[in-house]
Protein backbone atom coordinates (compact mmCIF):
# COMPACT_ATOMS: atom_id res chain seq x y z
CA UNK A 1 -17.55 -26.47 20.97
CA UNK A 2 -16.27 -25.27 23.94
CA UNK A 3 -12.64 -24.57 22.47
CA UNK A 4 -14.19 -22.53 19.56
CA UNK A 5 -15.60 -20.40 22.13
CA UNK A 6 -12.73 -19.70 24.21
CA UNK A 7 -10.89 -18.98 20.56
CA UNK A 8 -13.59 -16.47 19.31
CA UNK A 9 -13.34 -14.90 23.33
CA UNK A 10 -9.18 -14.53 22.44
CA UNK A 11 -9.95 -12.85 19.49
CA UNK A 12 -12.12 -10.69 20.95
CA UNK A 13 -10.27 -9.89 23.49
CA UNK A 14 -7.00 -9.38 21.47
CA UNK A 15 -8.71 -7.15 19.26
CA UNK A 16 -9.65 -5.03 21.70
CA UNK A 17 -5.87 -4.93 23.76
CA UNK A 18 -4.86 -3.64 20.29
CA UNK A 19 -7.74 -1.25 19.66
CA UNK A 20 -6.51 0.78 23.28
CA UNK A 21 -3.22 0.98 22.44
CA UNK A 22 -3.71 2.53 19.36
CA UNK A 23 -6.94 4.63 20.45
CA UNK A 24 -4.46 7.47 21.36
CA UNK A 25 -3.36 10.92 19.96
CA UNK A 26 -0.53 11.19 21.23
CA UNK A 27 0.73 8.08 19.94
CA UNK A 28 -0.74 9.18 16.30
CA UNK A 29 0.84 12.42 16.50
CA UNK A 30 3.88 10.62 17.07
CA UNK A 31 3.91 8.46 14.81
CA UNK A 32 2.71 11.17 12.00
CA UNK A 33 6.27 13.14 13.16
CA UNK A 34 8.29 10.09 12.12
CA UNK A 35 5.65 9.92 8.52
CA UNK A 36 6.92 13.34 7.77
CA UNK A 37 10.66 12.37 8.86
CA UNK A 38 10.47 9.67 6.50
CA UNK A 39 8.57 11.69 3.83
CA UNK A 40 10.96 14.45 3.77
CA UNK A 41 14.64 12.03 4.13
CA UNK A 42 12.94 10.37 0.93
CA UNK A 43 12.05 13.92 -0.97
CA UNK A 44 16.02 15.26 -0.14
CA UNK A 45 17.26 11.49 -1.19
CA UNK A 46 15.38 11.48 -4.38
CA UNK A 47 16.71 14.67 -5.36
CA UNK A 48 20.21 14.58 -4.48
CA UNK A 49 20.95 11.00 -4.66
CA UNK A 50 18.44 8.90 -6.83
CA UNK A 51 17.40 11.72 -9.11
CA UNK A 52 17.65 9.34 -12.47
CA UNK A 53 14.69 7.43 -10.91
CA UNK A 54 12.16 8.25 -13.42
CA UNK A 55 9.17 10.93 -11.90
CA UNK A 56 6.64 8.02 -11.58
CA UNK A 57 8.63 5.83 -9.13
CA UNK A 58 9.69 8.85 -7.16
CA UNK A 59 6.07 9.24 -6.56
CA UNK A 60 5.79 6.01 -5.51
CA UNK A 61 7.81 6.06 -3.15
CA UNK A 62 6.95 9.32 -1.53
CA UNK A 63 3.37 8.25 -1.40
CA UNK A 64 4.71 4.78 -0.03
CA UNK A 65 6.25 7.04 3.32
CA UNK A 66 3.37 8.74 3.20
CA UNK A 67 1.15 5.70 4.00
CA UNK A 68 3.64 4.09 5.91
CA UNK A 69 6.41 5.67 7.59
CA UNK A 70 9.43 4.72 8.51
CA UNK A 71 8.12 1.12 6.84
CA UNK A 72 8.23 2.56 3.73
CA UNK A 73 11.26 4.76 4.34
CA UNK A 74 13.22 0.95 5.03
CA UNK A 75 11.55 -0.74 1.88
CA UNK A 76 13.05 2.17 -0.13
CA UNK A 77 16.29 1.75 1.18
CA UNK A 78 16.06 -2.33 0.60
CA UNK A 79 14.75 -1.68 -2.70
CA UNK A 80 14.24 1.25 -4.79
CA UNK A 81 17.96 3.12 -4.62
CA UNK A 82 21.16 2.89 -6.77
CA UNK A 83 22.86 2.45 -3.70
CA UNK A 84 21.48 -0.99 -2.76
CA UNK A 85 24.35 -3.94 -3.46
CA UNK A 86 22.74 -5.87 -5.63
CA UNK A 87 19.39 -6.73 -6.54
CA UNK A 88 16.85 -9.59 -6.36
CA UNK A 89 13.44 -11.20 -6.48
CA UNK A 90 13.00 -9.76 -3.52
CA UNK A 91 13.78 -6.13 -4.24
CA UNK A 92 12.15 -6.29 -7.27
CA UNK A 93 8.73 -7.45 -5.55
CA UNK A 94 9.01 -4.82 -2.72
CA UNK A 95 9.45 -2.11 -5.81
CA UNK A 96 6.36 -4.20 -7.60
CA UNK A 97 3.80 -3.70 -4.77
CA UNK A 98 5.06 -0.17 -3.68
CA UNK A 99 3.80 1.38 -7.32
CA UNK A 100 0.71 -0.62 -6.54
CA UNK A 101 0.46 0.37 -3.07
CA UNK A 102 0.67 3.87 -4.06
CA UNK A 103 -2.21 4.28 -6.19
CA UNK A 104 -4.00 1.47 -3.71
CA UNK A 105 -4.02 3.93 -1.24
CA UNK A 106 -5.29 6.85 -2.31
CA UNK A 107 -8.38 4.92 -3.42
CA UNK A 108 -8.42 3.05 0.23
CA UNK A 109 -7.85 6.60 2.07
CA UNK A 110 -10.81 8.39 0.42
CA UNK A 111 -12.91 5.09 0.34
CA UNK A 112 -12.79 5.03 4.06
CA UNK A 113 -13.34 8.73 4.32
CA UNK A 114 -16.20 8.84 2.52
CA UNK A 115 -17.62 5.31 3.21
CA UNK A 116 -16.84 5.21 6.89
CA UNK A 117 -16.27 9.05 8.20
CA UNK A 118 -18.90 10.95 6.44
CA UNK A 119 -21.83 8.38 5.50
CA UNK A 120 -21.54 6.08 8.59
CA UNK A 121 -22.26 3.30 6.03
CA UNK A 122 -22.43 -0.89 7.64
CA UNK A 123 -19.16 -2.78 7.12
CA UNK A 124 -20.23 -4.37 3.56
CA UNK A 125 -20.79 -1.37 2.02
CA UNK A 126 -17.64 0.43 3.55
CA UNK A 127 -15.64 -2.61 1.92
CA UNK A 128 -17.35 -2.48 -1.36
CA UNK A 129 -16.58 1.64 -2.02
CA UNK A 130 -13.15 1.51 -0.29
CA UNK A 131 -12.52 -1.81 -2.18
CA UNK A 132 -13.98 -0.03 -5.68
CA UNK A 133 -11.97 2.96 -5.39
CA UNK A 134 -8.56 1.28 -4.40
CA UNK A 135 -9.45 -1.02 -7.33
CA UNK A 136 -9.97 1.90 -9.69
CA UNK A 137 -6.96 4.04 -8.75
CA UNK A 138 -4.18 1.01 -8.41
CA UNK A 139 -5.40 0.00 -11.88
CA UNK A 140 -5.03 3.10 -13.20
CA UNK A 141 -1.82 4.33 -11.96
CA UNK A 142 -0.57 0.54 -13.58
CA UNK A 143 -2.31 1.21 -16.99
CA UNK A 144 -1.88 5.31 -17.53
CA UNK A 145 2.14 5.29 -17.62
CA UNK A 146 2.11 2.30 -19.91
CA UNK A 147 -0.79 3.75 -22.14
CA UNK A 148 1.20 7.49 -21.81
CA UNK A 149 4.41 5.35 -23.47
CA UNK A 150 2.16 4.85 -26.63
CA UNK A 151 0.52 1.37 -25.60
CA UNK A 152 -3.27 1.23 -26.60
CA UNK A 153 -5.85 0.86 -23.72
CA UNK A 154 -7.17 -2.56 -24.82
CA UNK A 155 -3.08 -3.80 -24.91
CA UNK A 156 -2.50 -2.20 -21.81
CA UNK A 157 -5.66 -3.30 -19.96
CA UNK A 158 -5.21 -6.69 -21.41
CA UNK A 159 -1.47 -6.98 -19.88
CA UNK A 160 -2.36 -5.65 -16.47
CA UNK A 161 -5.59 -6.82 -15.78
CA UNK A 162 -4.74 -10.51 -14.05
CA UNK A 163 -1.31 -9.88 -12.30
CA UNK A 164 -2.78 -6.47 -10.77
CA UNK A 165 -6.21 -7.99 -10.17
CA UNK A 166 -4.68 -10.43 -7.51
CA UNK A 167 -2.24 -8.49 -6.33
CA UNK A 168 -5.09 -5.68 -5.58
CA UNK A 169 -7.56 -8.18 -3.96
CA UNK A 170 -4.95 -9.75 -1.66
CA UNK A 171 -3.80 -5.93 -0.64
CA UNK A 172 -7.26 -4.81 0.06
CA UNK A 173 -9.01 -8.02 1.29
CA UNK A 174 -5.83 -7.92 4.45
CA UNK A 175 -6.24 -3.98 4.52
CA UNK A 176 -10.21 -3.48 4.44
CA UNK A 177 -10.87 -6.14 6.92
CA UNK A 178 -8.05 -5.05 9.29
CA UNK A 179 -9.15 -1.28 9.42
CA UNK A 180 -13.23 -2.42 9.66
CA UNK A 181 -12.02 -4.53 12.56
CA UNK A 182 -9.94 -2.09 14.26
CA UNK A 183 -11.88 0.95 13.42
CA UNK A 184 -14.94 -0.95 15.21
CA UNK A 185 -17.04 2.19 15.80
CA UNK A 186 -14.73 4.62 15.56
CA UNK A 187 -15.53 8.18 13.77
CA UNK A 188 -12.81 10.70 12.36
CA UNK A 189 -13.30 12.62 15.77
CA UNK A 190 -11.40 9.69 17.27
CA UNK A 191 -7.41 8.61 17.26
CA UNK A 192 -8.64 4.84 16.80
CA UNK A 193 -10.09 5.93 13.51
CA UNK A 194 -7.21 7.48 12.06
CA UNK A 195 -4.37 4.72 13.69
CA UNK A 196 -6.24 1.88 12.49
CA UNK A 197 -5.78 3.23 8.54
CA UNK A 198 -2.43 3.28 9.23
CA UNK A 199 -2.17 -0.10 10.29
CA UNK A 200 -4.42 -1.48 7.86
CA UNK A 201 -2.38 0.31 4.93
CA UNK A 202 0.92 -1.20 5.96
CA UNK A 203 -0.84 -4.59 6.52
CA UNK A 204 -2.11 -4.56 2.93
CA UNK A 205 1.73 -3.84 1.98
CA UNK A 206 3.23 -6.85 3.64
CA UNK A 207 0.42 -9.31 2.71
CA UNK A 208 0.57 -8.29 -1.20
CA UNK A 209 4.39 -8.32 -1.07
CA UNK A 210 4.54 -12.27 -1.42
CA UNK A 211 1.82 -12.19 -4.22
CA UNK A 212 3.26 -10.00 -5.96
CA UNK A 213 6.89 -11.95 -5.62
CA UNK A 214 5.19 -15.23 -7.33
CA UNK A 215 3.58 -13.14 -9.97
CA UNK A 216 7.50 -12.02 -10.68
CA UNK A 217 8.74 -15.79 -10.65
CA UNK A 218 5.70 -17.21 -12.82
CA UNK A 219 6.16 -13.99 -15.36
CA UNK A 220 2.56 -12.66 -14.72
CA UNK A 221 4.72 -9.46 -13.91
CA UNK A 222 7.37 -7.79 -15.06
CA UNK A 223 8.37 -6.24 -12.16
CA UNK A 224 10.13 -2.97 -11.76
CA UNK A 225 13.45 -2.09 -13.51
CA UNK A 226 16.60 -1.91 -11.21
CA UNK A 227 17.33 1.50 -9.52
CA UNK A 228 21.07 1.14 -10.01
CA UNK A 229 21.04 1.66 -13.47
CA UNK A 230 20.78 4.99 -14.34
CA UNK A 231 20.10 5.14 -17.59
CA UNK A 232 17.44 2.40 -18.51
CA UNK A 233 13.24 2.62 -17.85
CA UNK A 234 11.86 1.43 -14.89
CA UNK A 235 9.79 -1.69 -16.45
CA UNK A 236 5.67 -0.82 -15.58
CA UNK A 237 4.05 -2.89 -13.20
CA UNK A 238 2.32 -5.64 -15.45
């Protein structure tokens, strides 16, 4: 008994060692510098370099530095560029759970916003909007290019609905829980608030990127096409 309660007074006390060095503007203001750094390399890159990538994708991946940085701006290098060597199960997953992430986080962001910043509302109803909306808008940004290709909605639905379901509730079940832990009390008035979405939303990344690799394997996903070949599809995530 008495080892569970030195554990739970690490944890506590862990949490909170993290929670000060991120409570900080100064580090969030850096950190937003290198965002738009990463943002705006990816942008010029896109158009000068990678411009076969197909519209879609390049969204992706600007939304994917948008939520995480200079994280994103490496997993784009690794993964989603002609000029990568060759590519793998691994690539392919990183590309798979960045066009998730990106509609993920939109639905995450304003979930939190809404859920947490304006309505104050306890942590189980924080996790079931932001959890909702990420739901809703990762679905949808999986199903609309497919249906937009001429598949009908009940094909579509039908083809995503598993492989995206998992990898969705293993993004948001790390990401939720991290910022709700992190966030603590915190309002938008405060850095803590805004740092802990940021580390929540690359947290979700990295935890989904496994899931979404044995989705690949099994064939539960297709995965996304290889950026190296300029004039082929990218394959939807389903």
């Amino acid at each position: 008994m008495r080892f569970f309660t030195n554990q739970r007074v690490l944890h506590f006390i862990m949490i909170e060692q993290i929670q000060s060095t991120i409570d900080s503007w100064t580090l969030l203001a850096g950190w937003l510098l290198l965002v738009v750094a990463s943002v705006a390399w990816m942008i010029h890159d896109l158009r000068t370099n990678n411009s076969h990538i197909p519209s879609i994708m390049q969204w992706v991946w600007i939304l994917t530095g948008f939520y995480s940085g200079p994280i994103g701006l490496l997993i784009y290098r690794y993964s989603g560029r002609k000029q990568i060597a060759t590519d793998s199960l691994s690539r392919k997953s990183f590309r798979s759970v960045a066009h998730c992430y990106s509609g993920c986080g939109i639905g995450e962001i304003l979930g939190v916003l809404i859920s947490v910043g304006l309505f104050a509302l306890g942590n189980f109803w924080a996790a079931v909007v932001t959890f909702s909306l990420a739901y809703i808008f990762g679905f949808a940004l999986n199903i609309g290019p497919m249906m937009q290709n001429g598949m009908a909605f009940r094909e579509a639905f039908k083809g995503a609905f598993l492989a995206e379901t998992i990898s969705i509730v293993v993004m948001e079940s790390v990401a939720i829980t991290t910022d709700l832990y992190l966030g603590g009390q915190a309002t938008m008035s405060d850095a803590l608030f805004w740092s802990s979405l940021y580390v929540s939303l690359s947290l979700g990344l990295f935890a989904a990127w496994p899931a979404n690799l044995l989705l690949i394997r099994y064939g539960l996903k297709g995965g996304m096409g290889d950026p190296r070949d300029e004039h082929g599809q990218h394959a939807h995530c389903h």
